[in-house]
Protein backbone atom coordinates (compact mmCIF):
# COMPACT_ATOMS: atom_id res chain seq x y z
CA UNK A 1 0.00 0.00 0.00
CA UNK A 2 1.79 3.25 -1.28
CA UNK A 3 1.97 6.56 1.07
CA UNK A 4 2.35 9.88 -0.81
CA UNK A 5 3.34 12.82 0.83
CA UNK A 6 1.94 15.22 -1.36
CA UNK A 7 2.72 19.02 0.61
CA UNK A 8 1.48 21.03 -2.76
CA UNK A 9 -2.16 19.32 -1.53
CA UNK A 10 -3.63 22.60 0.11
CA UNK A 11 -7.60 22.40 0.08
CA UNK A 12 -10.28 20.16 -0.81
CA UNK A 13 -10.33 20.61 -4.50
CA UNK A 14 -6.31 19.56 -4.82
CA UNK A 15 -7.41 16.16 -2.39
CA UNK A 16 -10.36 15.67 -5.21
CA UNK A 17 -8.00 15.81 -8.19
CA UNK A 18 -5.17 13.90 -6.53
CA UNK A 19 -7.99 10.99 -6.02
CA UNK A 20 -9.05 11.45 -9.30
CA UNK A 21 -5.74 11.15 -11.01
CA UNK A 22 -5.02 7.64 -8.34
CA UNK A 23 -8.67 6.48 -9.64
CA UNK A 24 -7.19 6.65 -12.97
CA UNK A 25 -5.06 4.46 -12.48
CA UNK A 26 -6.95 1.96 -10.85
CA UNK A 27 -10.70 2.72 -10.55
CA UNK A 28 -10.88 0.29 -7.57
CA UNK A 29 -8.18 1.67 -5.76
CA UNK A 30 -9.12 2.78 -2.10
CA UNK A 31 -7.68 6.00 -1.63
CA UNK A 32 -7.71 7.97 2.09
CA UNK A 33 -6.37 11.62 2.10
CA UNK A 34 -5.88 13.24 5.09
CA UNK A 35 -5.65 17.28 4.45
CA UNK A 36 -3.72 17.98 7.37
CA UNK A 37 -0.93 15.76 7.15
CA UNK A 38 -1.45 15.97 3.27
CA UNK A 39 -0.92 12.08 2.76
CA UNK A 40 -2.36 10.02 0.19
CA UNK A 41 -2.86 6.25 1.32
CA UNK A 42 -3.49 4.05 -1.62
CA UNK A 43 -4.99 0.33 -1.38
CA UNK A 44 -4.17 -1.36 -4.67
CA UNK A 45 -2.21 -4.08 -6.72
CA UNK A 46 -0.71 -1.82 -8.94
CA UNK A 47 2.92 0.03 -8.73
CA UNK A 48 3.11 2.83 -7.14
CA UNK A 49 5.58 5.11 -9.81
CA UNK A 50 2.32 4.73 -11.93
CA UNK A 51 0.33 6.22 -9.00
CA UNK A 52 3.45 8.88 -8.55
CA UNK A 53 3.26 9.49 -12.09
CA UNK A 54 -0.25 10.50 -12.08
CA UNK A 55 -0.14 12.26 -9.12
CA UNK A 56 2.78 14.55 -10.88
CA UNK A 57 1.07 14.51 -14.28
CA UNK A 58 -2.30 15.76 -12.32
CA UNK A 59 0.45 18.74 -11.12
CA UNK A 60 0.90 17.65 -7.48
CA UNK A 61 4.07 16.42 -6.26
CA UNK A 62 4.13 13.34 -4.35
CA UNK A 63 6.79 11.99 -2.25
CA UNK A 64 6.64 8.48 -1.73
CA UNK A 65 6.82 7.30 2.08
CA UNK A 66 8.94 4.14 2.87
């Protein structure tokens, strides 16, 4: 299960396209985002540089956690 760190996430419309861009990568993905801490949990089989990929091609940047 990947963690982002995405800091650039600032309001509720950023957390809706971040989810978005994760859902297009796997539209049964569970995704959690927690505003505050601005991390992105993701739930799914596939690899997360396709999920950091979208998350930077939806013009976030997102650190993964280890």
């Amino acid at each position: 299960m990947p963690d982002f760190q995405v800091n650039d996430m600032t309001c509720g419309h950023c957390a809706a396209t971040v989810e978005k861009a994760v859902k297009g990568v796997d539209a049964s993905a569970q995704v959690k985002i927690d505003l505050g801490t601005r991390l992105v949990q993701i739930s799914s089989d596939k690899p997360a540089v396709d999920f950091a990929a979208a998350i930077d091609e939806a013009g976030y940047t997102g650190q993964l956690q280890a």
